[in-house]
Every structure is written in C-alpha cells, then in structure tokens.
C-alpha atoms as a PDB file:
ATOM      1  CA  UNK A   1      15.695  -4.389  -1.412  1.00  0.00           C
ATOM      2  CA  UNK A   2      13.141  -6.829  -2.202  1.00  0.00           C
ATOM      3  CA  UNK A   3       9.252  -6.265  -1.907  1.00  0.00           C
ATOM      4  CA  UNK A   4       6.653  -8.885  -2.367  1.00  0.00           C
ATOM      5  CA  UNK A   5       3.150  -7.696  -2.490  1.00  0.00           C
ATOM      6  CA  UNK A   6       0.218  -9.928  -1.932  1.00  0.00           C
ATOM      7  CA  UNK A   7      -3.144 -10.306  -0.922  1.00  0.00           C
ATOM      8  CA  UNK A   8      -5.392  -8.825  -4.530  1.00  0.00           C
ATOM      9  CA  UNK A   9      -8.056 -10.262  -6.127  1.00  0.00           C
ATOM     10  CA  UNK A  10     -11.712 -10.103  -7.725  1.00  0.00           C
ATOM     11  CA  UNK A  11     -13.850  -8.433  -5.051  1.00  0.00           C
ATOM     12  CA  UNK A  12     -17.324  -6.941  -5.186  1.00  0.00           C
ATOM     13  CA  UNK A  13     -18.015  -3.452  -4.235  1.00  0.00           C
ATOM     14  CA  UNK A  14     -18.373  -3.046  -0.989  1.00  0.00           C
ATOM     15  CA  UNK A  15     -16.429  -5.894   0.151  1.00  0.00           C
ATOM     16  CA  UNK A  16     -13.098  -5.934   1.649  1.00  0.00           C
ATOM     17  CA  UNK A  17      -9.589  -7.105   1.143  1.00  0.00           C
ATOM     18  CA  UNK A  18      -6.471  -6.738   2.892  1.00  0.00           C
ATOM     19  CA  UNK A  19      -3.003  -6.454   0.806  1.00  0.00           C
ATOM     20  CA  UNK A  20       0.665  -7.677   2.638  1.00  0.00           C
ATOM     21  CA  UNK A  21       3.874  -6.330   1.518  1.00  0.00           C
ATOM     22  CA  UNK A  22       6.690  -8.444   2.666  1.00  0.00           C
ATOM     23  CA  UNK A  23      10.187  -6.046   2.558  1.00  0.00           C
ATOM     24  CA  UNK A  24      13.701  -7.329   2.736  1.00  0.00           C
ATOM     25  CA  UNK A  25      17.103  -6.733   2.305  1.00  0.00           C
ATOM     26  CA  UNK A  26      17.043  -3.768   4.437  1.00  0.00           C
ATOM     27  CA  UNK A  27      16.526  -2.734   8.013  1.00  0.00           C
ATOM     28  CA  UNK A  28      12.741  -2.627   7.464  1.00  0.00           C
ATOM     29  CA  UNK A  29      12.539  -0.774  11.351  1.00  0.00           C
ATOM     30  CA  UNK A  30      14.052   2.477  10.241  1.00  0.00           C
ATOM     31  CA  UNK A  31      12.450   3.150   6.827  1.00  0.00           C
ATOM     32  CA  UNK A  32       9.100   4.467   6.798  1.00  0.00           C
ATOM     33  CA  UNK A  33       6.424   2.455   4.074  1.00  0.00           C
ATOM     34  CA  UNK A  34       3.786   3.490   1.598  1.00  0.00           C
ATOM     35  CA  UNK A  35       0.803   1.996  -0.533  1.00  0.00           C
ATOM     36  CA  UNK A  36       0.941   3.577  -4.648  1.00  0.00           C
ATOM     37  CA  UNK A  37      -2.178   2.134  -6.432  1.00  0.00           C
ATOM     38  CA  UNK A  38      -2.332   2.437 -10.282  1.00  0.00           C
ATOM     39  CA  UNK A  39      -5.646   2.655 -11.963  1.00  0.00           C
ATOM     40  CA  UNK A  40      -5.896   1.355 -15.424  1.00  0.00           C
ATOM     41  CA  UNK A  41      -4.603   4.025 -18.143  1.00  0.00           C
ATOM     42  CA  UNK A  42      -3.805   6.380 -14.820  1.00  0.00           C
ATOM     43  CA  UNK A  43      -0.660   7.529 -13.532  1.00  0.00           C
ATOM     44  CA  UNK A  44       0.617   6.019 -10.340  1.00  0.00           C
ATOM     45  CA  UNK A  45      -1.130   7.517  -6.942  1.00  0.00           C
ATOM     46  CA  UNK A  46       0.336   7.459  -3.460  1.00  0.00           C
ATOM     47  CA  UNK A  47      -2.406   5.910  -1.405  1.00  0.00           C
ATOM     48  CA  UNK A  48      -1.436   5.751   2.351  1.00  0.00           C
ATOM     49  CA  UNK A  49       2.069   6.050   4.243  1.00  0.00           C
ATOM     50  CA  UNK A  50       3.319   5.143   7.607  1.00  0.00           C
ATOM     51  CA  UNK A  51       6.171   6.397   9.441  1.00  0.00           C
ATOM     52  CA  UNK A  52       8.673   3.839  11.162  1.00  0.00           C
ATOM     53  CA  UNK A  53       7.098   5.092  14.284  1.00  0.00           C
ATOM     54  CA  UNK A  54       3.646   4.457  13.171  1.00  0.00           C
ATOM     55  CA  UNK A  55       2.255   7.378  12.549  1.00  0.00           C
ATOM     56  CA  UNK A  56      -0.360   7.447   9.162  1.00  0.00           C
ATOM     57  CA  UNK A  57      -1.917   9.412   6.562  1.00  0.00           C
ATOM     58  CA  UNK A  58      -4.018   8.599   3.461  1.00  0.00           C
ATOM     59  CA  UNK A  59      -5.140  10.121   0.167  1.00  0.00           C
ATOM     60  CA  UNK A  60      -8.916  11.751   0.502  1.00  0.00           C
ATOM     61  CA  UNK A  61      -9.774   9.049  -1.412  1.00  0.00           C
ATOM     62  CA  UNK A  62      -9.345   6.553   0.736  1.00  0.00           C
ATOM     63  CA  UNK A  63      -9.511   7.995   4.589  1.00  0.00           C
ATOM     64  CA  UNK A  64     -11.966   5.924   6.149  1.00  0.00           C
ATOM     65  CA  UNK A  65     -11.734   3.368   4.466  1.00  0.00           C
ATOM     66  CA  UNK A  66      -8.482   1.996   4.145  1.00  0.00           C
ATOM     67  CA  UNK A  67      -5.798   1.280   7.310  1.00  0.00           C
ATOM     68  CA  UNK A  68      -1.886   1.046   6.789  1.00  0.00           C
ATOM     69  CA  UNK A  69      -0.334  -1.035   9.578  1.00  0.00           C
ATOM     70  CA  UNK A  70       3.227  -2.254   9.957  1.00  0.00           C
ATOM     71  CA  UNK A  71       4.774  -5.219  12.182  1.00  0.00           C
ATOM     72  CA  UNK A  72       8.368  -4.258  12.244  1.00  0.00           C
ATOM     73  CA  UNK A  73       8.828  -7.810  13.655  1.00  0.00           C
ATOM     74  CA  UNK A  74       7.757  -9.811  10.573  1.00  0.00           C
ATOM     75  CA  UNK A  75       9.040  -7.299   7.903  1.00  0.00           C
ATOM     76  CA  UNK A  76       5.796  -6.471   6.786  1.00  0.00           C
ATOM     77  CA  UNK A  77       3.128  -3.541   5.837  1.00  0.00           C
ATOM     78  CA  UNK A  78      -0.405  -4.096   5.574  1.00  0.00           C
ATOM     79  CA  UNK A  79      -3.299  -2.477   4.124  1.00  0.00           C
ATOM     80  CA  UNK A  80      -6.643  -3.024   4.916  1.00  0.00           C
ATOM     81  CA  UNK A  81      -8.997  -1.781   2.416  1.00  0.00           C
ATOM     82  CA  UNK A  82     -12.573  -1.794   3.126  1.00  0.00           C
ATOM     83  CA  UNK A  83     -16.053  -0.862   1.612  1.00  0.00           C
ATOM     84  CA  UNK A  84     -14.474  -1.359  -1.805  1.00  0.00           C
ATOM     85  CA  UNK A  85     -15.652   0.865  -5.245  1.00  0.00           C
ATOM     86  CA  UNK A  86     -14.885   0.167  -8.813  1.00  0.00           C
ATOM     87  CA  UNK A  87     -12.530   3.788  -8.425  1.00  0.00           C
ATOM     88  CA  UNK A  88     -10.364   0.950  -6.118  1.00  0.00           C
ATOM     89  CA  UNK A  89      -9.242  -0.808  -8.956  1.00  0.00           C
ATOM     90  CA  UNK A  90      -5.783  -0.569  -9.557  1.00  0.00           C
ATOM     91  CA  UNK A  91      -2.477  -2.392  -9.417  1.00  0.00           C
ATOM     92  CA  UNK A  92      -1.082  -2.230  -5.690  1.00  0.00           C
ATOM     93  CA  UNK A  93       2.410  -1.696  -5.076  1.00  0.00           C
ATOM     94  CA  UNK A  94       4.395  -0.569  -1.716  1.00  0.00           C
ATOM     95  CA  UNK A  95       7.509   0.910  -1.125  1.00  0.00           C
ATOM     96  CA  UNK A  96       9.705   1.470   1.894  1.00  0.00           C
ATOM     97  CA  UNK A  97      10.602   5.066   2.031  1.00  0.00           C
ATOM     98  CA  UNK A  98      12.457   8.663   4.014  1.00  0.00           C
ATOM     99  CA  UNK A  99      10.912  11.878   4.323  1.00  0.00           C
ATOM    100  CA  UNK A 100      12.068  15.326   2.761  1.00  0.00           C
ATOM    101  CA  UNK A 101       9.619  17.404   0.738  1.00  0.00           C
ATOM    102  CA  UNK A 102       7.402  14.664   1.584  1.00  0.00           C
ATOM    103  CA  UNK A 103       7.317  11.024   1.374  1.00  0.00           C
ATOM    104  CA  UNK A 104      10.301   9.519  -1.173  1.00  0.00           C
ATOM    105  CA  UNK A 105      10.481   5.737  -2.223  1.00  0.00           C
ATOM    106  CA  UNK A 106      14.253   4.428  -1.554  1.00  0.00           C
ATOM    107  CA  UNK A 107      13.079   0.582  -2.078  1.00  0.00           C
ATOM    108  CA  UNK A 108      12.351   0.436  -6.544  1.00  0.00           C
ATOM    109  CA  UNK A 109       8.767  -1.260  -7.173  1.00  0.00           C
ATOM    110  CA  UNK A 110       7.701  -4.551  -6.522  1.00  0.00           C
ATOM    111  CA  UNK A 111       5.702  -6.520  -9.225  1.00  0.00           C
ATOM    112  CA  UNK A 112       2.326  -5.415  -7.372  1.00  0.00           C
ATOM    113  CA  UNK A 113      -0.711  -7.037  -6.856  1.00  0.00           C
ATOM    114  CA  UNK A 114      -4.016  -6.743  -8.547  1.00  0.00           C
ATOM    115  CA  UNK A 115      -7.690  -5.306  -6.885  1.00  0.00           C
ATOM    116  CA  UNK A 116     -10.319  -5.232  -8.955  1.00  0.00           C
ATOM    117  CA  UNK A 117     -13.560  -4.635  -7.793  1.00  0.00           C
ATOM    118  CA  UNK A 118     -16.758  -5.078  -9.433  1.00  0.00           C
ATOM    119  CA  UNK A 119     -19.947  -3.476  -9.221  1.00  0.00           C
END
C-alpha cells in the first residue's frame, strides 16, 4: 500500500486548508480511511475516520471544524480543515483502515504532510 499525503502548509489562524491523501496498491473501495495528526513533542492522535460507506466521526477537537470526504473513484481521502488554531499544528498522516475494537490502520504511514498555523 502506498499513501501520499498532500495539501500542508503555513496558514494563519483562522484560515483554512484542505489535505489529499492519494492511496494505492489496494482496493481503496472496501477499506475504510482515517486522518492521525501529530503535534510537536505529542504522541500521534486519530483525528477523523470514514467508513467505505461514508459514514464519519471526528475527535472533539476538531467536530465542526474539520470534514473527511472520500472519492472512491480517484483513490483519494480528503480533509477539509477549517477555522484553523495554533493546537492544529501537527504532522498529517492518513491511513486506510477495518474496524474491530474500533478503527485499526492496515495501510503503514505515509511520510505526512505538514500544518502549521500561526497566530
């Protein structure tokens, strides 16, 4: 499996950014998808997943704000991060995934992409 995350860069709070995730090697249509962010000197935090059917949900941190999407089509998972805060900043990474006592990443890690936001 091969991920390719894109889409970070230098914001300003409030602003907004939206991240692509480009999966293959795999049947992309059957495997569900998920954004980890990590912060600097913080452990790795699952941010928002999204079943292959479509269906969502988010950390507390970020309902609201952020939107997961998928097109099964083009191989690809979007997130669309809005009304940005310094707490944003982290190193974005997705994953395709299954479900059994919750979420579990079957893809590895990507390289990620960068947010940072500045105040």
């Amino acid at each position: 499996v091969k991920l390719m995350e894109s889409g970070g860069g230098l914001v300003q709070a409030g602003e907004s950014l939206t991240l692509s995730c480009g999966v293959s090697g795999i049947d992309f249509t059957v495997h569900a998808a998920a954004w980890y962010r990590q912060p600097p000197r913080k452990q790795r935090e699952l941010v928002a997943i999204i079943t292959r059917g479509g269906l969502t949900s988010y950390a507390d941190s970020v309902k609201g704000r952020f939107i997961i999407s998928r097109d099964n089509a083009k191989n690809t998972v979007y997130l669309q991060m809005s009304s940005l805060n310094t707490e944003d900043t982290a190193v974005y990474y997705c994953t395709t995934g299954t479900f059994g006592a919750g979420y579990i990443p079957d893809s590895g890690w990507g390289q990620g992409t960068q947010v940072t936001v500045s105040s």
